[in-house]
Each structure stands twice: as structure tokens, then as C-alpha cells.
N, C-alpha and C. Protein backbone atom coordinates (compact mmCIF):
# COMPACT_ATOMS: atom_id res chain seq x y z
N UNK A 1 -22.04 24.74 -27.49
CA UNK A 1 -22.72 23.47 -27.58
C UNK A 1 -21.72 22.35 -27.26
N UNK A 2 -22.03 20.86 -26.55
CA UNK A 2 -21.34 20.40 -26.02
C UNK A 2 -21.08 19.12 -26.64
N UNK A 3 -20.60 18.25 -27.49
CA UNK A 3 -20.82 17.45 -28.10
C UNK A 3 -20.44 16.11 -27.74
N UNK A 4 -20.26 15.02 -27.83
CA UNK A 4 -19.75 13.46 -27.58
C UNK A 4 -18.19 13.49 -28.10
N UNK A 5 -17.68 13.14 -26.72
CA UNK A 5 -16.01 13.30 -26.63
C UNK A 5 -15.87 11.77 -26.84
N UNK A 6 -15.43 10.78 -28.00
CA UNK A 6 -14.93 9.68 -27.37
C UNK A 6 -13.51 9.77 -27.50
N UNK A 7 -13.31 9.08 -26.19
CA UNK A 7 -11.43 9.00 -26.02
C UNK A 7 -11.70 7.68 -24.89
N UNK A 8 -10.63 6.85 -24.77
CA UNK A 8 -10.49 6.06 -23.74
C UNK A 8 -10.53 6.38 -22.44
N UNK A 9 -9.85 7.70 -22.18
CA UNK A 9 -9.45 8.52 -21.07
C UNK A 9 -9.50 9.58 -20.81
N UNK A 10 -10.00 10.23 -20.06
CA UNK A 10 -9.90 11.96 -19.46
C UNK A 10 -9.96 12.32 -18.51
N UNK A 11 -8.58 12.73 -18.09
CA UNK A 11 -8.27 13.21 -16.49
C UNK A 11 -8.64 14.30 -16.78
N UNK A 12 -9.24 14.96 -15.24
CA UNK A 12 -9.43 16.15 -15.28
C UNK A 12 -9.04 16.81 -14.28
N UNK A 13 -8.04 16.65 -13.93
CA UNK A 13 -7.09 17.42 -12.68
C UNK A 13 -6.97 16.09 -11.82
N UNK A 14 -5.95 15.73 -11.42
CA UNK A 14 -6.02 14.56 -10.25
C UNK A 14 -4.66 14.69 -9.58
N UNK A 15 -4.59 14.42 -7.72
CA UNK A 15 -2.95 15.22 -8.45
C UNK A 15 -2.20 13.75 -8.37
N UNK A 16 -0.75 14.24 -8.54
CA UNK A 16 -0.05 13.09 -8.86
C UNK A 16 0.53 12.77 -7.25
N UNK A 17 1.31 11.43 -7.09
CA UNK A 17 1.69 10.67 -6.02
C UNK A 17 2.05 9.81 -6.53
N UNK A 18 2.74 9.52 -5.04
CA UNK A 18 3.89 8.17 -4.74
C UNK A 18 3.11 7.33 -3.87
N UNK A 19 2.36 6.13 -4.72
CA UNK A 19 1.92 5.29 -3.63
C UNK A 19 3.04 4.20 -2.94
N UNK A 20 3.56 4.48 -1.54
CA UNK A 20 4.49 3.61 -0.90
C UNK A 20 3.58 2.36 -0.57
N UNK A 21 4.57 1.31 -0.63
CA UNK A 21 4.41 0.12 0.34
C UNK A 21 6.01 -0.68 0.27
N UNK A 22 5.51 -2.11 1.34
CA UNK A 22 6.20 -2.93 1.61
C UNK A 22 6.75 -3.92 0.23
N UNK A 23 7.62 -4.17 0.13
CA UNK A 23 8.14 -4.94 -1.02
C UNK A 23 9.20 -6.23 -0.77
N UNK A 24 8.22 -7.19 -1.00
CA UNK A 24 9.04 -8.51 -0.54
C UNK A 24 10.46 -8.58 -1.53
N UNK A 25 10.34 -8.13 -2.75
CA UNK A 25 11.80 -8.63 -3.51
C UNK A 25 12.60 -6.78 -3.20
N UNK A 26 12.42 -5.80 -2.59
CA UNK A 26 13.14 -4.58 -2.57
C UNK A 26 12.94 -3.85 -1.35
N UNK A 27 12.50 -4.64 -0.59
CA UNK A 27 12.16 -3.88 0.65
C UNK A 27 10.70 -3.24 0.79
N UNK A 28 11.47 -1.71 0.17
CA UNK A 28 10.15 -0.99 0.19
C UNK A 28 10.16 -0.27 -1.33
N UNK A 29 9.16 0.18 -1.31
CA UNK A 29 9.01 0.92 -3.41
C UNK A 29 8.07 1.61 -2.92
N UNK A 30 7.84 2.31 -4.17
CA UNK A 30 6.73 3.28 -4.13
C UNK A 30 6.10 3.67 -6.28
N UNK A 31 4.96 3.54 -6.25
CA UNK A 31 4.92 3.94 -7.69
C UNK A 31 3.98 4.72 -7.53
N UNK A 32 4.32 5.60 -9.01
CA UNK A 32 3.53 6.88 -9.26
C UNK A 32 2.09 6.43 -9.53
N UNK A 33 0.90 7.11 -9.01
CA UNK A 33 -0.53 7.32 -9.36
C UNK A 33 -1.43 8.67 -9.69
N UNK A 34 -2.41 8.97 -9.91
CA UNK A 34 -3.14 9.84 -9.76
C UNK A 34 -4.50 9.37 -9.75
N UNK A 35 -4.85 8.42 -9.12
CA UNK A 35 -6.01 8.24 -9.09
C UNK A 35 -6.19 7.78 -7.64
N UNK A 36 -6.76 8.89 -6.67
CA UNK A 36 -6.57 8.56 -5.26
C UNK A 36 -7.75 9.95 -5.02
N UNK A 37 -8.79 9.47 -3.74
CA UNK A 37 -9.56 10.38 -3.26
C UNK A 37 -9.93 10.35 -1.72
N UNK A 38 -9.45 11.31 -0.72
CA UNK A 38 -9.87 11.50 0.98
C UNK A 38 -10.67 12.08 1.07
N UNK A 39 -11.67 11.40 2.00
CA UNK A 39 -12.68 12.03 2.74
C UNK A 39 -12.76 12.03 4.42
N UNK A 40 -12.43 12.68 4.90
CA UNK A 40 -12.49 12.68 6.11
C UNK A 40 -10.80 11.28 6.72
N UNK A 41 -11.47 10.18 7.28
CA UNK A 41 -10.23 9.30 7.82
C UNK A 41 -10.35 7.80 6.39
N UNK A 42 -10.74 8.39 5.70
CA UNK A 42 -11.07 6.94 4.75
C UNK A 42 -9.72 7.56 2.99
N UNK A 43 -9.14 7.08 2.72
CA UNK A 43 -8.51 7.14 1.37
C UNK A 43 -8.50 6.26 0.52
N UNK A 44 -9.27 6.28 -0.52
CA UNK A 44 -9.03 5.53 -1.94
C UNK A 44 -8.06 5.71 -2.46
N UNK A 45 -7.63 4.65 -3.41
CA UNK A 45 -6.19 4.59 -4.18
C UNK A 45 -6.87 3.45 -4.93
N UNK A 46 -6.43 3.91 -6.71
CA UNK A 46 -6.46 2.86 -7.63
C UNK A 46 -5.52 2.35 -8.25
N UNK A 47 -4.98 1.44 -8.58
CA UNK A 47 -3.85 1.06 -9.48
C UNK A 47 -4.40 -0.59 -10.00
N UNK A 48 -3.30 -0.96 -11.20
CA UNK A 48 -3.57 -1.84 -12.41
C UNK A 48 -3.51 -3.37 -11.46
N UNK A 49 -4.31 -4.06 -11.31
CA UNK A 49 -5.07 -5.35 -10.59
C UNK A 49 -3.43 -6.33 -10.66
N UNK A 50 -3.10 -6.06 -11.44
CA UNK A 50 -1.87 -7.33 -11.71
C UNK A 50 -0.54 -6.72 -11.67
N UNK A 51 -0.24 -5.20 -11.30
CA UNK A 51 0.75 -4.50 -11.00
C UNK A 51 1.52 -4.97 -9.74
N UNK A 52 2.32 -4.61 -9.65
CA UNK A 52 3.73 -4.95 -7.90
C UNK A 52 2.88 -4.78 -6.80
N UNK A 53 2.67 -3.04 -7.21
CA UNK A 53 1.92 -2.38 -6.11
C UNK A 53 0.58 -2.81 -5.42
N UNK A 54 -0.38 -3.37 -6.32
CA UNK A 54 -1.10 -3.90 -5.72
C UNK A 54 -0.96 -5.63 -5.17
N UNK A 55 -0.08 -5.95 -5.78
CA UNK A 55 -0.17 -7.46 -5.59
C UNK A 55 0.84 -7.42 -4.14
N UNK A 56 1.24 -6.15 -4.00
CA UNK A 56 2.43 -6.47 -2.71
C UNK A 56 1.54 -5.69 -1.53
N UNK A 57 0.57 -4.95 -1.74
CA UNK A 57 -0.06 -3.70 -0.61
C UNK A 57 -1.46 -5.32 -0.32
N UNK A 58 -1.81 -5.76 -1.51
CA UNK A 58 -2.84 -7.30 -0.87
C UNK A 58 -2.03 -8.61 -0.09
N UNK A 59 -0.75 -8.09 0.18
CA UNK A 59 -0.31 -8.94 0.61
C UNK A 59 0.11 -8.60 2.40
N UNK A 60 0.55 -7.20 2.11
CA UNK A 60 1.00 -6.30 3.81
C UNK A 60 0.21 -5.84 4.12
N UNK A 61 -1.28 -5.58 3.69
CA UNK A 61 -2.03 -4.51 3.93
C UNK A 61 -2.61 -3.27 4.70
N UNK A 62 -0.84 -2.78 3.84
CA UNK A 62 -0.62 -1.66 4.53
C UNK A 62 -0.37 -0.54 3.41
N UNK A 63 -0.45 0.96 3.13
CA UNK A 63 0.29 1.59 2.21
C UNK A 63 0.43 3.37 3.06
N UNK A 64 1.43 4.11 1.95
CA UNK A 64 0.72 4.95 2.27
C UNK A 64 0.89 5.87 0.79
N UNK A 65 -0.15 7.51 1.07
CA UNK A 65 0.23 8.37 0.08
C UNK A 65 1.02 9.67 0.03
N UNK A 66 2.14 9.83 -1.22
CA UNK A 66 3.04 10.85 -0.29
C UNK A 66 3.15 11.91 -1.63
N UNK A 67 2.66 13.20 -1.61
CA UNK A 67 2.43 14.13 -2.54
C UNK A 67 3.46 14.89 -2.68
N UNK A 68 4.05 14.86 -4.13
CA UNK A 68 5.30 15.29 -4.46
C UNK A 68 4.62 16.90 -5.01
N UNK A 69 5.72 17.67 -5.23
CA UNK A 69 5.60 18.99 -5.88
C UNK A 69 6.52 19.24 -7.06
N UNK A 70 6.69 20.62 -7.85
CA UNK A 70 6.83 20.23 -8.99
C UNK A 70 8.24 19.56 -9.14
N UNK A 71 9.02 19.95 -8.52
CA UNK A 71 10.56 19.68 -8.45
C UNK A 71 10.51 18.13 -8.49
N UNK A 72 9.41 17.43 -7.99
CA UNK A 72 9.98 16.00 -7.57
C UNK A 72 9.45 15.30 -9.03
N UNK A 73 8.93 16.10 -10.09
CA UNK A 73 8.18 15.71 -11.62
C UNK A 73 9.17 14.86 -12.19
N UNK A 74 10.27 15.05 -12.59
CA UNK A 74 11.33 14.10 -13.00
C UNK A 74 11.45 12.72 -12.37
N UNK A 75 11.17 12.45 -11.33
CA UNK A 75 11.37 11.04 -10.18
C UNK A 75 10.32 10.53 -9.90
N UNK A 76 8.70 11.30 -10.48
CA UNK A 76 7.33 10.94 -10.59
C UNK A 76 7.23 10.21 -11.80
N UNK A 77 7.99 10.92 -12.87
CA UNK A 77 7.93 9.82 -14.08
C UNK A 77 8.52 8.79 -14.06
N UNK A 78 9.69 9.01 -13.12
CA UNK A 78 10.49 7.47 -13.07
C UNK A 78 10.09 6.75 -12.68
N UNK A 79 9.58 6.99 -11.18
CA UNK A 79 8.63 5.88 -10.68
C UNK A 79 7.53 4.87 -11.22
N UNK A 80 6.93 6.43 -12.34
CA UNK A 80 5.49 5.43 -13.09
C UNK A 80 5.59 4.44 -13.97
N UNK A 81 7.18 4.71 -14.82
CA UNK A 81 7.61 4.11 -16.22
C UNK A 81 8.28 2.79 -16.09
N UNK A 82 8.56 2.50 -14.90
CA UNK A 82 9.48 1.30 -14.50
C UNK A 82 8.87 0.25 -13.47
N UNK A 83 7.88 -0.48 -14.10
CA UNK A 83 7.41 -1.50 -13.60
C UNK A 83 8.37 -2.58 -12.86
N UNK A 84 7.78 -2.81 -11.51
CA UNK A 84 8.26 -4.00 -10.66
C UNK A 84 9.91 -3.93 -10.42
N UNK A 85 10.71 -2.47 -10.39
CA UNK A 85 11.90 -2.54 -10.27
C UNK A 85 11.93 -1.37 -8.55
N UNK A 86 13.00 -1.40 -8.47
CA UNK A 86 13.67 -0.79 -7.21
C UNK A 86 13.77 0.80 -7.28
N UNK A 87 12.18 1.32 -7.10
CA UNK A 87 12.20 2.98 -7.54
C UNK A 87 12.88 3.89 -6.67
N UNK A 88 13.32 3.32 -5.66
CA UNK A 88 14.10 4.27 -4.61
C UNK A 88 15.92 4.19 -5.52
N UNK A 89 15.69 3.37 -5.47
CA UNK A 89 17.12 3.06 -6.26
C UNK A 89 16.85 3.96 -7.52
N UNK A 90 16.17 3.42 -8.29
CA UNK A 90 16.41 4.86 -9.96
C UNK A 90 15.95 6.06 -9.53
N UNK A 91 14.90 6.36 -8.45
CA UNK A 91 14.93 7.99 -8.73
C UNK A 91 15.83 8.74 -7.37
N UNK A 92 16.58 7.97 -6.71
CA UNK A 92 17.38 8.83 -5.71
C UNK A 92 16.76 8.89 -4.44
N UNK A 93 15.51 9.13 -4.46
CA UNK A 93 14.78 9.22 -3.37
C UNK A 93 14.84 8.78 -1.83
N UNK A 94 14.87 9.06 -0.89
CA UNK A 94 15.03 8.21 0.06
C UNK A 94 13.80 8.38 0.70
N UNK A 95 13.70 7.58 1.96
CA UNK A 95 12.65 7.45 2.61
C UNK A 95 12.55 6.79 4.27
N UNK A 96 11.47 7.33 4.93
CA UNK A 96 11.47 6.93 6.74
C UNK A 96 10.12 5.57 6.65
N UNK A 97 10.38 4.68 7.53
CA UNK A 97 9.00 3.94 7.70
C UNK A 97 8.51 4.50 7.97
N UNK A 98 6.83 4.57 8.11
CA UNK A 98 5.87 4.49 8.54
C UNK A 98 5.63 4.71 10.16
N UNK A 99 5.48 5.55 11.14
CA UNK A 99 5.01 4.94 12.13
C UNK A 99 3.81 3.94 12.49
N UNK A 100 2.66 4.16 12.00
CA UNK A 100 2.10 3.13 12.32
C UNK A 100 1.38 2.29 11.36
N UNK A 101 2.40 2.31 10.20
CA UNK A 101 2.03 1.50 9.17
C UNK A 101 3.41 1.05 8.33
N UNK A 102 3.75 -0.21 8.24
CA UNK A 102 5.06 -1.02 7.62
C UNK A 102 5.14 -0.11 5.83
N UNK A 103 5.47 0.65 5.95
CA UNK A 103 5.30 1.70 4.87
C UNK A 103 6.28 2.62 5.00
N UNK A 104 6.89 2.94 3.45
CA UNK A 104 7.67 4.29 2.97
C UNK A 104 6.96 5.75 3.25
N UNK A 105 7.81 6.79 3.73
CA UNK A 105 7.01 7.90 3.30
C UNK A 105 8.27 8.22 2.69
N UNK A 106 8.04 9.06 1.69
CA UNK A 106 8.65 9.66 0.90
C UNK A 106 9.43 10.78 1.51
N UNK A 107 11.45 10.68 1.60
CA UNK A 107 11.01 12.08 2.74
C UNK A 107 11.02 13.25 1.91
N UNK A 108 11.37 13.63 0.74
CA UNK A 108 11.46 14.56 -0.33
C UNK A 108 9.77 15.17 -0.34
N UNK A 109 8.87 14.56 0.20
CA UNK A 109 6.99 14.91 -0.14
C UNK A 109 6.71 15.48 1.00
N UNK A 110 6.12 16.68 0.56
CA UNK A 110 5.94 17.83 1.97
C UNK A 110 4.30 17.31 2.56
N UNK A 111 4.31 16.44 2.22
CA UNK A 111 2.52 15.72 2.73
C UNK A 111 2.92 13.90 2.44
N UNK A 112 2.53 13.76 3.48
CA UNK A 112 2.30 11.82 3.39
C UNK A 112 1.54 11.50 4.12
N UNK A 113 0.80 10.51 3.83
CA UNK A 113 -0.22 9.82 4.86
C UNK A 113 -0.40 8.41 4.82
N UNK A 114 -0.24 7.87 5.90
CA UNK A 114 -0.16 6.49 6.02
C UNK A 114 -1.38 5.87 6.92
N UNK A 115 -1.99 4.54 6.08
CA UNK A 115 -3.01 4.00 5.84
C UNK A 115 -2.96 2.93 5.73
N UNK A 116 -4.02 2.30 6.57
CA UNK A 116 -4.42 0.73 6.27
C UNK A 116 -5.12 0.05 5.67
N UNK A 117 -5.19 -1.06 4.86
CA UNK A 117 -6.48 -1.36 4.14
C UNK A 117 -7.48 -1.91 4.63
N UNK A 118 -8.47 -1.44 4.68
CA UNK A 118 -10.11 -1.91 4.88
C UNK A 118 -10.65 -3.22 3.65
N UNK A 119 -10.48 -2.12 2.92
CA UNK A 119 -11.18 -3.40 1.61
C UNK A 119 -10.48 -3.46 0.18
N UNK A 120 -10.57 -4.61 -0.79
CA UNK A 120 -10.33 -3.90 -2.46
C UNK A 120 -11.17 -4.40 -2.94
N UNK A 121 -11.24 -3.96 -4.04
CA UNK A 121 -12.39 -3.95 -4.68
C UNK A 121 -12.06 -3.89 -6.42
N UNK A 122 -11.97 -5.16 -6.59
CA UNK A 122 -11.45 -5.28 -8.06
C UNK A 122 -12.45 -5.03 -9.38
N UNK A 123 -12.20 -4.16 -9.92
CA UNK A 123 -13.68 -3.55 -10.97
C UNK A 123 -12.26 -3.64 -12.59
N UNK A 124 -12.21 -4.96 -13.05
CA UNK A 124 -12.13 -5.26 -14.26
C UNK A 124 -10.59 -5.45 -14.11
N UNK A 125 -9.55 -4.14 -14.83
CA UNK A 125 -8.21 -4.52 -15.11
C UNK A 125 -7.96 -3.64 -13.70
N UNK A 126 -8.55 -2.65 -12.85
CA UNK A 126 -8.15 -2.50 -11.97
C UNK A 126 -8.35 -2.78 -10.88
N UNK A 127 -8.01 -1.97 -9.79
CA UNK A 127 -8.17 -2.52 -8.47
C UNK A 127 -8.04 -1.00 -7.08
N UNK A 128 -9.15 -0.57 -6.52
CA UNK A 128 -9.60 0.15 -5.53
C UNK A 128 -9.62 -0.45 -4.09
N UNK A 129 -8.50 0.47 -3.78
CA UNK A 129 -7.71 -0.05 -2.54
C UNK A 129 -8.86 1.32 -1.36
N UNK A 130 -9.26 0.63 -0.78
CA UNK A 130 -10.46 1.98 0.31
C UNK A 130 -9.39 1.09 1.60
N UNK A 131 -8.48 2.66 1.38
CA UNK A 131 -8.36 2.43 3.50
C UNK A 131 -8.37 3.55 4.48
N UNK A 132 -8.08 3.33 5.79
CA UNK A 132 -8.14 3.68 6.91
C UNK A 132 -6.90 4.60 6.95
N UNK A 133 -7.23 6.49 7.06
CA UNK A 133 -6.17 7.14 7.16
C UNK A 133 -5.56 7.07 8.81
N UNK A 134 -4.67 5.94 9.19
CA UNK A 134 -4.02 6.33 10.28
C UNK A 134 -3.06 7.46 11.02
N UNK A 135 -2.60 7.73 10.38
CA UNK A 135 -1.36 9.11 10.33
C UNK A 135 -1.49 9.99 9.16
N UNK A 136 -1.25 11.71 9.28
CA UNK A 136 -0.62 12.22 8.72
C UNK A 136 0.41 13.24 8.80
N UNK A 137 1.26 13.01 7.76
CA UNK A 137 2.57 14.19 8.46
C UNK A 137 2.63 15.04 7.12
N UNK A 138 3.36 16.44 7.93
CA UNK A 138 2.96 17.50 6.97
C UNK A 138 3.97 17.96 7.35
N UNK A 139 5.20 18.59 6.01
CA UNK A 139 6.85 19.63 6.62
C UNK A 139 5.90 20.78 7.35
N UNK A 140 6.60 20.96 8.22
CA UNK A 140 6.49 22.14 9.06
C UNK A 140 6.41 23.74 8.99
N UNK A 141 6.93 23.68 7.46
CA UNK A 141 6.93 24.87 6.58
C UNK A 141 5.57 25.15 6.22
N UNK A 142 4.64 23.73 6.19
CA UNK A 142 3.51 23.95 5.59
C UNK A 142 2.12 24.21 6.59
N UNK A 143 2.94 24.45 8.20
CA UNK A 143 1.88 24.85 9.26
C UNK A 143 2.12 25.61 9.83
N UNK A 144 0.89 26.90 9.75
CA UNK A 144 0.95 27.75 10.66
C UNK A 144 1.28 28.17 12.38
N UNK A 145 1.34 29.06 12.83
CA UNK A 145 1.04 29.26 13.81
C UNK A 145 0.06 28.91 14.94
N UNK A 146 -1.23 28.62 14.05
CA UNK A 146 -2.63 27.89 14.03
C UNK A 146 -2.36 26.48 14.29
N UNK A 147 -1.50 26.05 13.50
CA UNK A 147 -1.58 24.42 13.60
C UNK A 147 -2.80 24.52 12.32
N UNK A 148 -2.44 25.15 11.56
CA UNK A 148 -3.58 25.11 10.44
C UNK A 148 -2.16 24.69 9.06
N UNK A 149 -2.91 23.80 8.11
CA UNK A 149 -2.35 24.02 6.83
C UNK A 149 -2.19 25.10 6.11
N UNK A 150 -1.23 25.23 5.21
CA UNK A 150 -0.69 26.69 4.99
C UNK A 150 -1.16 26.35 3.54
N UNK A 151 -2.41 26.32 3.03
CA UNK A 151 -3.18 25.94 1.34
C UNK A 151 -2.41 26.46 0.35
N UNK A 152 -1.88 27.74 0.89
CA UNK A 152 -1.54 28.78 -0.42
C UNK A 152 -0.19 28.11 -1.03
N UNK A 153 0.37 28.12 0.07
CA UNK A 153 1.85 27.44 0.10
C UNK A 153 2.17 26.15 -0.62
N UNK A 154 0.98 25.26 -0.33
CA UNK A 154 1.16 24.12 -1.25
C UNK A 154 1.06 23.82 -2.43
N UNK A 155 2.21 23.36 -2.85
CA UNK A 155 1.23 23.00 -4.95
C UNK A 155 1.93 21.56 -5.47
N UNK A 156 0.96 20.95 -4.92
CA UNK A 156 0.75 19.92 -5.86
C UNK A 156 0.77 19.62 -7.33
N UNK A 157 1.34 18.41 -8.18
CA UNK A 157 1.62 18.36 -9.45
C UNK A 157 0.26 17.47 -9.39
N UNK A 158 -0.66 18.32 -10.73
CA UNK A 158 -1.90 18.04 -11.81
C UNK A 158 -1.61 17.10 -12.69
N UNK A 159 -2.62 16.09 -13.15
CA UNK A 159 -2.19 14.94 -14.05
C UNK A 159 -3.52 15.26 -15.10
N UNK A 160 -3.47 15.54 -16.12
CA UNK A 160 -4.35 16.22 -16.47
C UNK A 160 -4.23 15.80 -18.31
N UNK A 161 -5.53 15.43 -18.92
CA UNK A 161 -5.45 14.79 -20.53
C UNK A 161 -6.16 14.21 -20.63
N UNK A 162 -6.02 13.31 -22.08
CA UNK A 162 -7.13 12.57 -22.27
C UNK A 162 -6.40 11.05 -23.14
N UNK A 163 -6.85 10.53 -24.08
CA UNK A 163 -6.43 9.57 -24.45
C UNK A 163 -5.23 9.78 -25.66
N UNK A 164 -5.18 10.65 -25.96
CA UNK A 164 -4.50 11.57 -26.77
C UNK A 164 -2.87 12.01 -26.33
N UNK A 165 -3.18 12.37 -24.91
CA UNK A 165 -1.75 13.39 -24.80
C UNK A 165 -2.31 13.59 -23.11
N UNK A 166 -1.55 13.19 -22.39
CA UNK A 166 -1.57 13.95 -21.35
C UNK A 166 -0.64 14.64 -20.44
N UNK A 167 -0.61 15.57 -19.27
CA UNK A 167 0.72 16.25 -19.12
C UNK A 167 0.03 17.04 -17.55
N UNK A 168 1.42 16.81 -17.00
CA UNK A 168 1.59 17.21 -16.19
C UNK A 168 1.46 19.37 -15.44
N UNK A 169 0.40 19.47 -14.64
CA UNK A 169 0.09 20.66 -14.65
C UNK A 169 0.39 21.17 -12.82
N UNK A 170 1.02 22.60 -13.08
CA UNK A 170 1.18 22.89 -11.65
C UNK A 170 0.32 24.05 -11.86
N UNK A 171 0.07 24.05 -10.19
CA UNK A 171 -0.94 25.32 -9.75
C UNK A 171 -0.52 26.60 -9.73
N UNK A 172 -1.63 27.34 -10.00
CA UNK A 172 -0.98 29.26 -10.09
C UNK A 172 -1.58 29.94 -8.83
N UNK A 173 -1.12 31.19 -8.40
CA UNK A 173 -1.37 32.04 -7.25
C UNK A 173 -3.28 32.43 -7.22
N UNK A 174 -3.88 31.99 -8.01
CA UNK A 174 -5.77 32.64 -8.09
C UNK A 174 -6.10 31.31 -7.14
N UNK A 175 -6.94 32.09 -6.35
CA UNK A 175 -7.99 31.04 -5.32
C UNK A 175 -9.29 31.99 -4.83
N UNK A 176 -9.94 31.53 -4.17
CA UNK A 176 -11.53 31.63 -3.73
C UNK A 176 -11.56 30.52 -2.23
N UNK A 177 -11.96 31.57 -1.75
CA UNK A 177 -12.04 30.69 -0.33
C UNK A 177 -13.31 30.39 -0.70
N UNK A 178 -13.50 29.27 0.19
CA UNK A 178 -14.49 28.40 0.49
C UNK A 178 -15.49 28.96 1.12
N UNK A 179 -16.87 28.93 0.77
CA UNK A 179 -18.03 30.03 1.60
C UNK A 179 -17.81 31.40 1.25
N UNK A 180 -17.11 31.93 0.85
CA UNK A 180 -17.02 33.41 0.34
C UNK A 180 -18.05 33.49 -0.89
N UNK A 181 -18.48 32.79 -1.73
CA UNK A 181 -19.07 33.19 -3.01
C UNK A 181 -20.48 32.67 -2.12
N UNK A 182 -21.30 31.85 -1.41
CA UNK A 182 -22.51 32.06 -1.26
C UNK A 182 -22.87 32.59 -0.32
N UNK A 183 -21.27 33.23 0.91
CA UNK A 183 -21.83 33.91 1.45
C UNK A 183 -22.15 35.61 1.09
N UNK A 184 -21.97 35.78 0.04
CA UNK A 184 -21.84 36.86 -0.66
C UNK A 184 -23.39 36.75 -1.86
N UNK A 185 -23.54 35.83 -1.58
CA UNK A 185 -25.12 35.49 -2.78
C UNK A 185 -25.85 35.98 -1.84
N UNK A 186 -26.38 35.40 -0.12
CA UNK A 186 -26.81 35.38 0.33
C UNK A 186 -27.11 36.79 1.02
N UNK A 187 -25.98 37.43 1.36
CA UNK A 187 -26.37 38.65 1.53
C UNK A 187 -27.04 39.48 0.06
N UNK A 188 -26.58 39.46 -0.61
CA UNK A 188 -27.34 40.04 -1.97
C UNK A 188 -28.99 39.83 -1.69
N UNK A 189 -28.76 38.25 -1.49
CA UNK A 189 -30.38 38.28 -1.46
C UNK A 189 -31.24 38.92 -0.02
N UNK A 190 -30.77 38.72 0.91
CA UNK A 190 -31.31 39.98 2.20
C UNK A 190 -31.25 40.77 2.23
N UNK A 191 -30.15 41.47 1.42
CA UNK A 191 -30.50 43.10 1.01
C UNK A 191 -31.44 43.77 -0.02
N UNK A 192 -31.69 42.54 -0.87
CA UNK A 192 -32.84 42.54 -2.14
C UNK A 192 -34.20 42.50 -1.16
N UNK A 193 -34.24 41.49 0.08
CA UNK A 193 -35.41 41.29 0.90
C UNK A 193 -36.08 42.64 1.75
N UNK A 194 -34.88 43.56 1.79
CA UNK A 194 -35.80 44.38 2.64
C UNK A 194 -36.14 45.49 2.16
């Protein structure tokens, strides 16, 4: 039975990132998020309305997103905990512009994608950045022969809790391809048909 959860907050898997941009007092920065969603060439990104990050990405409107793995967890917290300071500087990190966006990629992040802003969209203390995926680059480790992404290979760091406690989660070796479970219903049911 399922009952009424109140908590302020509950992530339920999101993964974590380095949102880069341009930075008038440091050049360039980047701070930690997990609240970001792609569909096709369009990427959302949310962060706090009166934060660096947004007050400096409404100003260049430009950013991009660059997905760390578990190793980079130590320099993900640094980034998130240290408001409006020089995060390349405290977590070591270095970084390449942008080709076609005035933007950090992270070079330590085996995935980055760089993006322009379309619109924001301020809904209370935050602020929903919807832009335009122009580029993406991916280490080379992580593409096949295919020119296909290598899924298995990748693992992204999980941001995962509630208002209580939350914590950082990495992925394990179990998967399910995609279309395998209804294409497997479906035959059940044509073999039930004849």
C-alpha cells in the first residue's frame, strides 16, 4: 500500500553534471547540477534564479553540459558547495572552449554537449534554461566501430534522495535493451493467436 510521502524533495535518479559557461569575474566556471533533460536537439537545465550560473549563462547565452563519472564525484561536490568562486581553480579540473559555443567543456567528462539558449523560464526560486543542442563530443573510448555509443561502457554518477539525505549512486552491469520486452510480449501473443 502506498501512502503520502511529505518531504520537500525527491530525486529519483537524475544524473549528476557540470553545467559550463562563460564567467565575466573568472573567465569560465562550471557548477554541479542534476536537474537537466534531452530530447532529441533541445536540452533543459535548471538551476537557483539568483545563482552565478544562471545570472552569467542570461547574460552569454551560451552553456554547455559535461557528464562526469564516478572518479570525477569528489570535484562534483566541489563544484556544487562553492558558490560564485573559481571551480576550475578548487577542483583541478581543466578545460577546452566550446567550438561553437563561448563555453567550457570539461576535458576530464567522457560526454559534453554544447548548447545555446532558446528561452528561460523562471518558475519561482528557480530558473529553466531550454536550449539548442549544437555540438556533441564523446571520448572515443566510448564509440564503436559503428560510430554507435558504447551504453554499456558508460556510467554516469546518480543523484538520488529526498529531503532527508541524499547521495550519490553509480550504475551496475544489469540492463534490458530497449524493444526486447514487448517484442517478446508480442510474439507470446501470436503464438497464443494461432
Amino acid at each position: 500500500m502506498k501512502k503520502t510521502f511529505e518531504t520537500k524533495k525527491l530525486y529519483f535518479g537524475f544524473p549528476v553534471f557540470f553545467l559550463g559557461y562563460k564567467d565575466d569575474i573568472h573567465g569560465y566556471n562550471i557548477s554541479t547540477s542534476s536537474s537537466a533533460y534531452s530530447l532529441g536537439s533541445m536540452m533543459v537545465v535548471a538551476m537557483r534564479t539568483k545563482g552565478n550560473a544562471i545570472t552569467e549563462i542570461t547574460k552569454h547565452g551560451q552553456f554547455t553540459v559535461n557528464i562526469p563519472t564516478q572518479e570525477l564525484t569528489r570535484e562534483s561536490e566541489i563544484a556544487g558547495f562553492n558558490s560564485r568562486k573559481d571551480k576550475f581553480a578548487l577542483t583541478g579540473l581543466s578545460y577546452t572552449v566550446g567550438e561553437t559555443v563561448d563555453a567550457p567543456l570539461v576535458d576530464a567528462c567522457p560526454v559534453s554537449i554544447e548548447c545555446e539558449v532558446i528561452e528561460m523560464v523562471e518558475c519561482g526560486a528557480l530558473t529553466n534554461v531550454i536550449g539548442r543542442v549544437t555540438r556533441r563530443v564523446v571520448e572515443e573510448s566510448l564509440i564503436d566501430e559503428d560510430n554507435a555509443f558504447k551504453t554499456l561502457e558508460f556510467s554516469p554518477i546518480s543523484y538520488i534522495g529526498d529531503g532527508a539525505a541524499r547521495l550519490y549512486r553509480y550504475y551496475n552491469d544489469d540492463f534490458v535493451q530497449m524493444g526486447t520486452i514487448i517484442k517478446e510480449i508480442r510474439e507470446q501473443e501470436e503464438h497464443k493467436a494461432e
